[in-house]
PDB file of N, CA and C in Angstrom:
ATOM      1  N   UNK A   1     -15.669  -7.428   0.926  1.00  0.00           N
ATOM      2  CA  UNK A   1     -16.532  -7.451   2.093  1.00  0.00           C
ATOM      3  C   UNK A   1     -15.730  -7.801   3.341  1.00  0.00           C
ATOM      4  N   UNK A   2     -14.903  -8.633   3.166  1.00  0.00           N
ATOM      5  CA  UNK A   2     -14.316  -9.170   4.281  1.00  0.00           C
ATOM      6  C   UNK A   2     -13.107  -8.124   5.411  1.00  0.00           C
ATOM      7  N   UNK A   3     -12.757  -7.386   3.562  1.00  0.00           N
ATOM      8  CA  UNK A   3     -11.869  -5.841   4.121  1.00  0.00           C
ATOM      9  C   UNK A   3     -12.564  -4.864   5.286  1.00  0.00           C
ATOM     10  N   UNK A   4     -14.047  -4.349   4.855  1.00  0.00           N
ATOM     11  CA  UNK A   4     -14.626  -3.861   5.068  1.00  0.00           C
ATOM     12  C   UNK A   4     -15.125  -4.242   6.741  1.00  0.00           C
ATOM     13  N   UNK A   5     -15.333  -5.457   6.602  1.00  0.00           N
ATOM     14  CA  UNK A   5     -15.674  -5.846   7.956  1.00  0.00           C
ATOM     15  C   UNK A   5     -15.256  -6.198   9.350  1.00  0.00           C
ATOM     16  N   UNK A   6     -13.736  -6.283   8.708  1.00  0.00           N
ATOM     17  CA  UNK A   6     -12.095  -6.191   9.590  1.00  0.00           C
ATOM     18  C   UNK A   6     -12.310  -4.788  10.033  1.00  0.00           C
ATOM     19  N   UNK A   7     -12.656  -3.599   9.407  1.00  0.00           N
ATOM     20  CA  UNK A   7     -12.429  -2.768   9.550  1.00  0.00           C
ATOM     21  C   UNK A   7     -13.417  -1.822  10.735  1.00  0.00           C
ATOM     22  N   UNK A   8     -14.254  -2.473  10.358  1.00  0.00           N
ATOM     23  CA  UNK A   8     -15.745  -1.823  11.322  1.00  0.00           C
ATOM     24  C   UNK A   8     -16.850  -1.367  10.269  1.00  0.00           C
ATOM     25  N   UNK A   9     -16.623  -1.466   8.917  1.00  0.00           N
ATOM     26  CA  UNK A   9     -17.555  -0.886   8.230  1.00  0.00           C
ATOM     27  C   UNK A   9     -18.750  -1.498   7.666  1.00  0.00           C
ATOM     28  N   UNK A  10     -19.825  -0.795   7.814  1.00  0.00           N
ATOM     29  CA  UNK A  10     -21.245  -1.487   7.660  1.00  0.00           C
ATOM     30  C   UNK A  10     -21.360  -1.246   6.485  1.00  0.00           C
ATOM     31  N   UNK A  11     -21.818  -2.270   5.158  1.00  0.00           N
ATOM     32  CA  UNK A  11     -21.687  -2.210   4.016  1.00  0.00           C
ATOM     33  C   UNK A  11     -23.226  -2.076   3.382  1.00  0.00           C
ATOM     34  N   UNK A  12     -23.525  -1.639   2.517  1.00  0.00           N
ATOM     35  CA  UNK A  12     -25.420  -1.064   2.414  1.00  0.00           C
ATOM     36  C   UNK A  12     -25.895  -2.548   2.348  1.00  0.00           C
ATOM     37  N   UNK A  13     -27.015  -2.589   2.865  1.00  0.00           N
ATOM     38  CA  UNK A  13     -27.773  -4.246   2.169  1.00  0.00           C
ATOM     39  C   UNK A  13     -28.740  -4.025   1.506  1.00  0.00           C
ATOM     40  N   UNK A  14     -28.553  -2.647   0.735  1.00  0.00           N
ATOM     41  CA  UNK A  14     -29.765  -2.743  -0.190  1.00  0.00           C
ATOM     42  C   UNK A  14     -28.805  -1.465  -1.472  1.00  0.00           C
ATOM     43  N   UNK A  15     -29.411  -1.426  -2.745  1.00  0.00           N
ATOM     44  CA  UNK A  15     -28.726  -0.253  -3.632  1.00  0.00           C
ATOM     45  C   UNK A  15     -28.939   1.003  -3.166  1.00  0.00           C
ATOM     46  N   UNK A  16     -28.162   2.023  -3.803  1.00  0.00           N
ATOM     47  CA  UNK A  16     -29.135   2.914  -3.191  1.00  0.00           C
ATOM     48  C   UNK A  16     -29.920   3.626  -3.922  1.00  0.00           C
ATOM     49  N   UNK A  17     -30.784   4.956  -3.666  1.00  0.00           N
ATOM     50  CA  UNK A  17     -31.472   5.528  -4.756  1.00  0.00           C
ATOM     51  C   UNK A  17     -30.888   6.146  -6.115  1.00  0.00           C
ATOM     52  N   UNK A  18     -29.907   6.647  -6.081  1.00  0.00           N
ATOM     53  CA  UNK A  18     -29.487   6.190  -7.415  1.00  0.00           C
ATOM     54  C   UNK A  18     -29.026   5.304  -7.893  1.00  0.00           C
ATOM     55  N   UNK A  19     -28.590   4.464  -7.313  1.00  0.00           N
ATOM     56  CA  UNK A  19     -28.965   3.030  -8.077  1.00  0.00           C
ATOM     57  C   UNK A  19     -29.894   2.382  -8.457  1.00  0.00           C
ATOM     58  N   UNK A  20     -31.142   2.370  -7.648  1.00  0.00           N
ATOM     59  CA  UNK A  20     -32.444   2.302  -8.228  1.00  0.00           C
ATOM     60  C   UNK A  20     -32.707   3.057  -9.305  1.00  0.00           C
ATOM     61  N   UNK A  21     -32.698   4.393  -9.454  1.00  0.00           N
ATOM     62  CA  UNK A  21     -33.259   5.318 -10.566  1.00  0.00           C
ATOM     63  C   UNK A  21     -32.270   4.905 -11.612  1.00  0.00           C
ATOM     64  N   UNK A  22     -31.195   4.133 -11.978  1.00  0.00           N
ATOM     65  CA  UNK A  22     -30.534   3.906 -12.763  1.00  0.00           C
ATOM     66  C   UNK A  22     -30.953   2.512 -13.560  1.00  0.00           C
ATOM     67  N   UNK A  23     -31.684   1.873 -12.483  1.00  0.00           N
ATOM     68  CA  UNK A  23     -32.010   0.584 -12.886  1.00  0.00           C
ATOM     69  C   UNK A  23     -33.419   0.708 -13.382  1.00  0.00           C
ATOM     70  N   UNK A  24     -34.287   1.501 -12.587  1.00  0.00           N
ATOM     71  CA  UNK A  24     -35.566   2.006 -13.725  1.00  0.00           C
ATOM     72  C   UNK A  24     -35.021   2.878 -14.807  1.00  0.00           C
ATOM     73  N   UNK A  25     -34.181   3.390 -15.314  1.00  0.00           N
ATOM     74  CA  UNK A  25     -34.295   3.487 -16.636  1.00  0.00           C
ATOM     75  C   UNK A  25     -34.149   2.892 -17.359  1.00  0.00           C
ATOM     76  N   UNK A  26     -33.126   1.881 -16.662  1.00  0.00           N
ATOM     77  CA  UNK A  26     -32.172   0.936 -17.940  1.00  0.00           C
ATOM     78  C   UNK A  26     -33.505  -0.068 -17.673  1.00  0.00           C
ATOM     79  N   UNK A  27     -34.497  -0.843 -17.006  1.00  0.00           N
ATOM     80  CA  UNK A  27     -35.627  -1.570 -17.455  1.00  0.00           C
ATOM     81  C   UNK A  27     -37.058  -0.832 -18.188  1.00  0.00           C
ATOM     82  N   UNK A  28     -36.833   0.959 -18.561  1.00  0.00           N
ATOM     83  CA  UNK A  28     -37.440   1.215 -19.080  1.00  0.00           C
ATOM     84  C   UNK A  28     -37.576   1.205 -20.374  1.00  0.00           C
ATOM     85  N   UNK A  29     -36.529   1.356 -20.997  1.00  0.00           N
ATOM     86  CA  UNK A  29     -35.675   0.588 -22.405  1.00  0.00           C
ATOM     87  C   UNK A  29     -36.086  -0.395 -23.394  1.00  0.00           C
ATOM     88  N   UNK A  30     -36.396  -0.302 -24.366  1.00  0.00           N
ATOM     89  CA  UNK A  30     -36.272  -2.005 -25.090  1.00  0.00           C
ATOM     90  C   UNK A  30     -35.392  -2.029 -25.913  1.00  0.00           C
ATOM     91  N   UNK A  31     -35.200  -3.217 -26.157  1.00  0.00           N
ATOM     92  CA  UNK A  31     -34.099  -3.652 -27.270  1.00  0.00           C
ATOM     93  C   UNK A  31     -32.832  -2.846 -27.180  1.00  0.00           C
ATOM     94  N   UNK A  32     -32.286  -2.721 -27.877  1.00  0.00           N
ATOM     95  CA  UNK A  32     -30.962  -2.163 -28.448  1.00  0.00           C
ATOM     96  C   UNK A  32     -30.803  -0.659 -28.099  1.00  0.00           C
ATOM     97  N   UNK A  33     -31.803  -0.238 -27.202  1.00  0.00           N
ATOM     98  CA  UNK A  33     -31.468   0.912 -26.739  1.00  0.00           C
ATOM     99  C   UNK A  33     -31.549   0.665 -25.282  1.00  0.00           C
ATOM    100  N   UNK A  34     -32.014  -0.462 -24.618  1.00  0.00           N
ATOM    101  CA  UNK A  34     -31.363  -0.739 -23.291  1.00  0.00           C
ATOM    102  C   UNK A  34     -29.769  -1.270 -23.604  1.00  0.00           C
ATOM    103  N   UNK A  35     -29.426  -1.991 -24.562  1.00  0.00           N
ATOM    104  CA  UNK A  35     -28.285  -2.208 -24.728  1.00  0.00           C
ATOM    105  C   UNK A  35     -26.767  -1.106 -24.840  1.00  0.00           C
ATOM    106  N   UNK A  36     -27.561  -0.263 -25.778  1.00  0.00           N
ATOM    107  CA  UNK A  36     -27.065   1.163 -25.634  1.00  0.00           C
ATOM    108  C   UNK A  36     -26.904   2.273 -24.169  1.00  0.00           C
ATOM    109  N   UNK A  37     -27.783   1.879 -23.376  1.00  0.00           N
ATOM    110  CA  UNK A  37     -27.832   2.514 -22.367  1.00  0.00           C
ATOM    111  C   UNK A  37     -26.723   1.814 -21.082  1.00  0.00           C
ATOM    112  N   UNK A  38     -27.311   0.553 -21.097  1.00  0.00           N
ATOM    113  CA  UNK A  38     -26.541  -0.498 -20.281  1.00  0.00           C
ATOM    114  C   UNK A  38     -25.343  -0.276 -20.461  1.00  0.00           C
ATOM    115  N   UNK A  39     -24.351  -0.407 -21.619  1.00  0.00           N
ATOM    116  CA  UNK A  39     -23.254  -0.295 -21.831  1.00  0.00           C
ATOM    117  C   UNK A  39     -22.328   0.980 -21.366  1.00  0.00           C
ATOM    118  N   UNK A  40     -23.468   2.306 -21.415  1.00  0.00           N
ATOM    119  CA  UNK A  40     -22.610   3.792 -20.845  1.00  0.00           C
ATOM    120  C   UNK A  40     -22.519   3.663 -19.422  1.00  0.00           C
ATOM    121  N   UNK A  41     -23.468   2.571 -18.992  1.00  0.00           N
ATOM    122  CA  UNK A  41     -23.478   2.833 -17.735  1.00  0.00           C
ATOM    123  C   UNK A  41     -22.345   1.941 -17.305  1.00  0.00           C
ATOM    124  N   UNK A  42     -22.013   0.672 -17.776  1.00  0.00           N
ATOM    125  CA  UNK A  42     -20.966  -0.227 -17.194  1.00  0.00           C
ATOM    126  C   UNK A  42     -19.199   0.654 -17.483  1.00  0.00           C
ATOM    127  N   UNK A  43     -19.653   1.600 -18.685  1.00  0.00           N
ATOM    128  CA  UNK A  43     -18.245   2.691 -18.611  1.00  0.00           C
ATOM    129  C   UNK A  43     -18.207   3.661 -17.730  1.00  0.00           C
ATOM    130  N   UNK A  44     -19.387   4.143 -17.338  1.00  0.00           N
ATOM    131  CA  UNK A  44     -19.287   5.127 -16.333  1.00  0.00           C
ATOM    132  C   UNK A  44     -18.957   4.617 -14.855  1.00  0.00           C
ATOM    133  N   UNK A  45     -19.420   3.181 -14.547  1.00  0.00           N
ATOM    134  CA  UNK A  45     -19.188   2.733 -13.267  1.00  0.00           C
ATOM    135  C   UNK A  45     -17.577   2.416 -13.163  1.00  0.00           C
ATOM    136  N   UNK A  46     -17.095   1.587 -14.347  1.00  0.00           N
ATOM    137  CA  UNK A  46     -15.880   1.260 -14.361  1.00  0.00           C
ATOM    138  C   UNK A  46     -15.048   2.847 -14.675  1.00  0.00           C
ATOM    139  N   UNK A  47     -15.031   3.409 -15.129  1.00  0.00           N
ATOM    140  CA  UNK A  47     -14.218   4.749 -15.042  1.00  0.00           C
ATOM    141  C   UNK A  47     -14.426   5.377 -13.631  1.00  0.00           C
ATOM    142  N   UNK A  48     -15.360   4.815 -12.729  1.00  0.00           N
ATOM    143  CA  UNK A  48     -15.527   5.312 -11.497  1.00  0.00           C
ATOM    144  C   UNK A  48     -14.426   4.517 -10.431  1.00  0.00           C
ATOM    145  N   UNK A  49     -14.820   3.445 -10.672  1.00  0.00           N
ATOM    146  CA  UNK A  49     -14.041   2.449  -9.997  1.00  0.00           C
ATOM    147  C   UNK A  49     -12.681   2.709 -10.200  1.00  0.00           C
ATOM    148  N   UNK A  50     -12.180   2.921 -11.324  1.00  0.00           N
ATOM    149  CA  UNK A  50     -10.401   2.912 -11.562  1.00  0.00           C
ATOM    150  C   UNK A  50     -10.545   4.458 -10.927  1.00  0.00           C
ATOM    151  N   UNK A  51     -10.767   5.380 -11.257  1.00  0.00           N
ATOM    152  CA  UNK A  51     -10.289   6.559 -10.358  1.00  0.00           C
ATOM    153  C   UNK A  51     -10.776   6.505  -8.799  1.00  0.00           C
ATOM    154  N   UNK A  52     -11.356   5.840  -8.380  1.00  0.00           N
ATOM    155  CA  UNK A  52     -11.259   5.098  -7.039  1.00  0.00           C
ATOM    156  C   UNK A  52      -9.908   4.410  -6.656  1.00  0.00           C
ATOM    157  N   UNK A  53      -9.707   3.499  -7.506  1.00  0.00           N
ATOM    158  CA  UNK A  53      -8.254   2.480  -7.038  1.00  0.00           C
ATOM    159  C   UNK A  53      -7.290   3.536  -7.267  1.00  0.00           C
ATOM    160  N   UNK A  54      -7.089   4.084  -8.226  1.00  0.00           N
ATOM    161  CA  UNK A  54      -5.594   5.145  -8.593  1.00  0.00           C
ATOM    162  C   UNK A  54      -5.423   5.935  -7.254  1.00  0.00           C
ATOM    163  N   UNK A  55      -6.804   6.203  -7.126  1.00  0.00           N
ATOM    164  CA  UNK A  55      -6.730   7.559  -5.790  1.00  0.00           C
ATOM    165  C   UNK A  55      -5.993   6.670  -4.669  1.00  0.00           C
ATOM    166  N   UNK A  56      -6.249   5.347  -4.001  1.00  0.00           N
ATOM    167  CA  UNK A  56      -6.212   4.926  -3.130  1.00  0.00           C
ATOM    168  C   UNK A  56      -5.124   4.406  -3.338  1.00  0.00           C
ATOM    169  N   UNK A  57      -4.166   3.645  -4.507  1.00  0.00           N
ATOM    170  CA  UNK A  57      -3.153   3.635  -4.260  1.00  0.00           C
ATOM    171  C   UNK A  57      -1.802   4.897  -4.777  1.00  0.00           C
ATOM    172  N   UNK A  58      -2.176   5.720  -5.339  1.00  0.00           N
ATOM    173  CA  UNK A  58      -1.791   7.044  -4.966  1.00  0.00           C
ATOM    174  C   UNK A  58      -1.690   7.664  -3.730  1.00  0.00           C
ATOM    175  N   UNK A  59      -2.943   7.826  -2.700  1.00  0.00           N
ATOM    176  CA  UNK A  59      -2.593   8.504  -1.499  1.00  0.00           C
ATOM    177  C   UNK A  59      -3.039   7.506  -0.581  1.00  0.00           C
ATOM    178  N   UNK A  60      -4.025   6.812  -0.466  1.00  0.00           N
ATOM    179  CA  UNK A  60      -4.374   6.209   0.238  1.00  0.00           C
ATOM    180  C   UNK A  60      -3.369   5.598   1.880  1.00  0.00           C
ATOM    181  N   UNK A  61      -4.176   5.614   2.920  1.00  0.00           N
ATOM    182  CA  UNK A  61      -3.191   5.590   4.096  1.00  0.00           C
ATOM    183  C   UNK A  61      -3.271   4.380   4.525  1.00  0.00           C
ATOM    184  N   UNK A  62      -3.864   3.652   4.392  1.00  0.00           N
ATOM    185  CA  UNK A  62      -4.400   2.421   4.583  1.00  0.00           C
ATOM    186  C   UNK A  62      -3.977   1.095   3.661  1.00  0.00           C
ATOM    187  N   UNK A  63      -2.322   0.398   4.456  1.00  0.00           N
ATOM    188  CA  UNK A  63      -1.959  -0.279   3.640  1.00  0.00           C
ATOM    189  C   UNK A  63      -2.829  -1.791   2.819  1.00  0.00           C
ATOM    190  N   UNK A  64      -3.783  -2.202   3.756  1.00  0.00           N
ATOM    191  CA  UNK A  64      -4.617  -3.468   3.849  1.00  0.00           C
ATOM    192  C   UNK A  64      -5.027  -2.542   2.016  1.00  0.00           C
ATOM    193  N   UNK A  65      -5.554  -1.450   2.119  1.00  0.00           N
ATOM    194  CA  UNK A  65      -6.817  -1.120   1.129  1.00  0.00           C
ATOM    195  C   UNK A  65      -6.020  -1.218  -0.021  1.00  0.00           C
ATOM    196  N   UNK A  66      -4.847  -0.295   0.048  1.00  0.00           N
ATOM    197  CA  UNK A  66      -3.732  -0.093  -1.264  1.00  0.00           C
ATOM    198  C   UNK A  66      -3.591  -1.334  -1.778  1.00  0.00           C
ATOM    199  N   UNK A  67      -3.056  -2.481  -1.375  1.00  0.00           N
ATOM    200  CA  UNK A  67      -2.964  -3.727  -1.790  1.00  0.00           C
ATOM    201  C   UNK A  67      -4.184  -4.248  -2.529  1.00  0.00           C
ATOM    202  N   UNK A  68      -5.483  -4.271  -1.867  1.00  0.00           N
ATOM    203  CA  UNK A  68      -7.033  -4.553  -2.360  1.00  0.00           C
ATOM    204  C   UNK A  68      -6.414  -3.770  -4.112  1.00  0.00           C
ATOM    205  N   UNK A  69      -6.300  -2.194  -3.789  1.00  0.00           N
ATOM    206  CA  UNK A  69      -6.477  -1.792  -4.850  1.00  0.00           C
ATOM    207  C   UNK A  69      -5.732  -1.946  -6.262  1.00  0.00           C
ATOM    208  N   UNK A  70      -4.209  -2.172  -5.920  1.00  0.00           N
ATOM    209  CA  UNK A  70      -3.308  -2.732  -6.253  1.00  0.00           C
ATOM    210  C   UNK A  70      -3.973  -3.931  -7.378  1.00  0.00           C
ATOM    211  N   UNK A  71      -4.792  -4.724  -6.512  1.00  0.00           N
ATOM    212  CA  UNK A  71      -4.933  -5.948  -6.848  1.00  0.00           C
ATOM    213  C   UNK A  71      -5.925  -6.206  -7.852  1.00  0.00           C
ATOM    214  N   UNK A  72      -6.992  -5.445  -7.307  1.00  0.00           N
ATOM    215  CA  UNK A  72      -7.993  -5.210  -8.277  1.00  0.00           C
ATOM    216  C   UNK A  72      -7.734  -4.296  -9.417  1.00  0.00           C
ATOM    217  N   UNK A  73      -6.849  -3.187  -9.677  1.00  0.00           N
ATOM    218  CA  UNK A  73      -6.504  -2.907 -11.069  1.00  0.00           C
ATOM    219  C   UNK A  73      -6.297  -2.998 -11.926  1.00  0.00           C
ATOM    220  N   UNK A  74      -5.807  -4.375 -12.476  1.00  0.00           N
ATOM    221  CA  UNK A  74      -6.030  -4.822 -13.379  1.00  0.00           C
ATOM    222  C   UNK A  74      -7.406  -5.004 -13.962  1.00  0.00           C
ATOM    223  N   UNK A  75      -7.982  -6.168 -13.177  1.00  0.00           N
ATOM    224  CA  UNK A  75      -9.513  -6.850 -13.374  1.00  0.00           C
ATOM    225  C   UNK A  75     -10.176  -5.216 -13.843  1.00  0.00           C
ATOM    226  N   UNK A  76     -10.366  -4.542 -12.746  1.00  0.00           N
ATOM    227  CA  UNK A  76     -11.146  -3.297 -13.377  1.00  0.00           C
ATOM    228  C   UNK A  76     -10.731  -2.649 -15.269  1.00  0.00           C
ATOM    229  N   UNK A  77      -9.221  -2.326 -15.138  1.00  0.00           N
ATOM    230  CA  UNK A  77      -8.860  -2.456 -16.388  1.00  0.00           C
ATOM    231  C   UNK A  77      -8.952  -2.589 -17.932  1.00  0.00           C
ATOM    232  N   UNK A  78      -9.436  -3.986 -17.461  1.00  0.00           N
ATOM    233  CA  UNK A  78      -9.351  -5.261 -18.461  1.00  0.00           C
ATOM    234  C   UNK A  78     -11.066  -4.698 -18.630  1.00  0.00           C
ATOM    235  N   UNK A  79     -11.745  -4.995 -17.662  1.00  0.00           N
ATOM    236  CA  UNK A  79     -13.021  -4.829 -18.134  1.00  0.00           C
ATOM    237  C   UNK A  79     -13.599  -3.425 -18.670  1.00  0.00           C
ATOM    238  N   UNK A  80     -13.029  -2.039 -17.746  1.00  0.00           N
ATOM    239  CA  UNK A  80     -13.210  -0.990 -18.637  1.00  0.00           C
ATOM    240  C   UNK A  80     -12.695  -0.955 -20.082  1.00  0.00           C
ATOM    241  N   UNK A  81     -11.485  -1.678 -20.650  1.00  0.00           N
ATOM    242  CA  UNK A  81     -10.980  -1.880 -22.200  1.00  0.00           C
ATOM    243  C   UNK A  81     -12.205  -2.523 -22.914  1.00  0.00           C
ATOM    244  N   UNK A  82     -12.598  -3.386 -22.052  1.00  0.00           N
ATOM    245  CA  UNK A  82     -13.944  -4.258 -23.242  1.00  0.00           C
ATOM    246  C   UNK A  82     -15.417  -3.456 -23.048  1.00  0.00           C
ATOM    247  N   UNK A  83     -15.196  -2.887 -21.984  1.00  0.00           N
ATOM    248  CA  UNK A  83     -16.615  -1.853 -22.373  1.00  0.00           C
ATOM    249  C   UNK A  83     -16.276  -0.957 -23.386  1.00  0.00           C
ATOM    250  N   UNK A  84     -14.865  -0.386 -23.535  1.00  0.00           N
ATOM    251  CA  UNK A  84     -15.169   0.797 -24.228  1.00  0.00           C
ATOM    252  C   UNK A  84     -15.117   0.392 -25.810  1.00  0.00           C
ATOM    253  N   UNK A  85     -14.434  -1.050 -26.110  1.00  0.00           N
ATOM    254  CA  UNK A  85     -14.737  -1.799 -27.303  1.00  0.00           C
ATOM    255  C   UNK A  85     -15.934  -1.880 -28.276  1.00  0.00           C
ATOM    256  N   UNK A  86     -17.072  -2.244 -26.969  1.00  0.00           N
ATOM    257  CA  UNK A  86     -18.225  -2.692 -26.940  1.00  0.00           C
ATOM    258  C   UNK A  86     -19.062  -1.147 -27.572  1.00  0.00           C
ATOM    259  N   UNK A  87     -18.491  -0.309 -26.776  1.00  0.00           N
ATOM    260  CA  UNK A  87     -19.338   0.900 -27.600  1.00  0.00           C
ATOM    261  C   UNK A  87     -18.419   1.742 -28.103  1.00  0.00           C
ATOM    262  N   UNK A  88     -17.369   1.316 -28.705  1.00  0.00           N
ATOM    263  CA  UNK A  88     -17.218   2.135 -29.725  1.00  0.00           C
ATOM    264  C   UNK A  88     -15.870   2.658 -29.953  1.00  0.00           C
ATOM    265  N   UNK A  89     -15.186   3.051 -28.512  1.00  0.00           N
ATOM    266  CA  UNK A  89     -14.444   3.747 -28.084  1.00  0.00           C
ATOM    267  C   UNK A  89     -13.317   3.502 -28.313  1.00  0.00           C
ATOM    268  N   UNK A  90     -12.879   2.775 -29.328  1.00  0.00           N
ATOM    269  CA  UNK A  90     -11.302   2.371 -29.839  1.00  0.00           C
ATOM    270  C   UNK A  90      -9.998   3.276 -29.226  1.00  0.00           C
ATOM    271  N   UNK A  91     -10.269   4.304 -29.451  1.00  0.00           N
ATOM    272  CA  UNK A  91      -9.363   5.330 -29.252  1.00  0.00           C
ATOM    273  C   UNK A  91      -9.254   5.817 -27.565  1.00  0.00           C
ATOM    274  N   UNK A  92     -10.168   5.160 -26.997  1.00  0.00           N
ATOM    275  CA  UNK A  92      -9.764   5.597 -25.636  1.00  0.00           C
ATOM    276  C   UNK A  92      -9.245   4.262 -24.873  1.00  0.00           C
ATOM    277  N   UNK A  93      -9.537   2.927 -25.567  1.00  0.00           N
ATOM    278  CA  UNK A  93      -8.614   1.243 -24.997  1.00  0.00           C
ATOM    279  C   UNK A  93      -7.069   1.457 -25.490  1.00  0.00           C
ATOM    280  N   UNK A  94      -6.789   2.561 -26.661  1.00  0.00           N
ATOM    281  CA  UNK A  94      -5.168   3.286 -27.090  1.00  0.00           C
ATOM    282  C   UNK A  94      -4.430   4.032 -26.394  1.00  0.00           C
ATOM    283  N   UNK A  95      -5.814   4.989 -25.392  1.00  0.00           N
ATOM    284  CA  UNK A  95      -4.957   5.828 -24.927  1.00  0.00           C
ATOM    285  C   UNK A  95      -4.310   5.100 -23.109  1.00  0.00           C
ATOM    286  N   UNK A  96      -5.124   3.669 -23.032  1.00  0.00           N
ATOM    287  CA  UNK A  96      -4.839   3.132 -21.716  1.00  0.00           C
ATOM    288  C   UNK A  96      -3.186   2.418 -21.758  1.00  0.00           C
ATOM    289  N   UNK A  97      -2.621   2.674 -20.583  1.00  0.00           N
ATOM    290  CA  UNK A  97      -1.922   1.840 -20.576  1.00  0.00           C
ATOM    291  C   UNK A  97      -2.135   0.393 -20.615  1.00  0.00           C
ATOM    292  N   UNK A  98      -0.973  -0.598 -21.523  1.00  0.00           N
ATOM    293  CA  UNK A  98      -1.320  -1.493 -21.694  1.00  0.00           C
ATOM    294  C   UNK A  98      -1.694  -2.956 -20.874  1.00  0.00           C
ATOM    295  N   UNK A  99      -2.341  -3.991 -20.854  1.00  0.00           N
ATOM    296  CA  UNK A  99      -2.963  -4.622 -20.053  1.00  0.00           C
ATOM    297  C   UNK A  99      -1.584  -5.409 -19.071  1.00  0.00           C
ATOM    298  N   UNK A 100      -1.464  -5.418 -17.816  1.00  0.00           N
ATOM    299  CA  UNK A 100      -0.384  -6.747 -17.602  1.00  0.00           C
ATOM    300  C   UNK A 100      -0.287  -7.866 -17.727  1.00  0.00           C
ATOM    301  N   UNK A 101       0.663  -8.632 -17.853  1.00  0.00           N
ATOM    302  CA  UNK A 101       0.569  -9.869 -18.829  1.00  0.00           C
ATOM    303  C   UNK A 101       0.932 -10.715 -17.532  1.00  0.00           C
TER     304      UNK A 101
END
């Protein structure tokens, strides 16, 4: 936020509609199939997020952001490896490079 606001950029103060329609499904759900659902969605956001950071410190022009992204790659990482644990995905926490120590 603080990047963002150095910068001039107005950040949403509310989700947006697909984020809403994402969140009525996943509270339309019970049991173990909101769990099931919840979980594709925390892989799909985090597989969003890392090809966000790669892009930005790949091309990105904006040294302040590259660093952000830099920085946050790991954390994103780490947590896309335990989502894909979580459902299933053994073979795709193999095909990641490994975590930094």
């Amino acid at each position: 936020a603080s990047i963002a606001i150095a910068k001039g950029v107005t950040l949403p103060a509310a989700p947006s509609e697909a984020q809403i329609n994402t969140l009525k499904l996943l509270h339309a759900r019970p049991g173990a199939s909101f769990d099931k659902a919840y979980l594709a969605e925390q892989v799909r956001a985090h597989e969003n997020a890392l090809r966000l950071l790669k892009s930005q410190i790949i091309s990105g022009e904006d040294a302040e952001l590259t660093t952000f992204a830099q920085e946050m790659l790991p954390t994103v990482e780490s947590h896309l490896r335990m989502a894909y644990q979580l459902t299933g995905q053994e073979k795709k926490v193999e095909s990641m490079p490994p975590p930094e120590k």
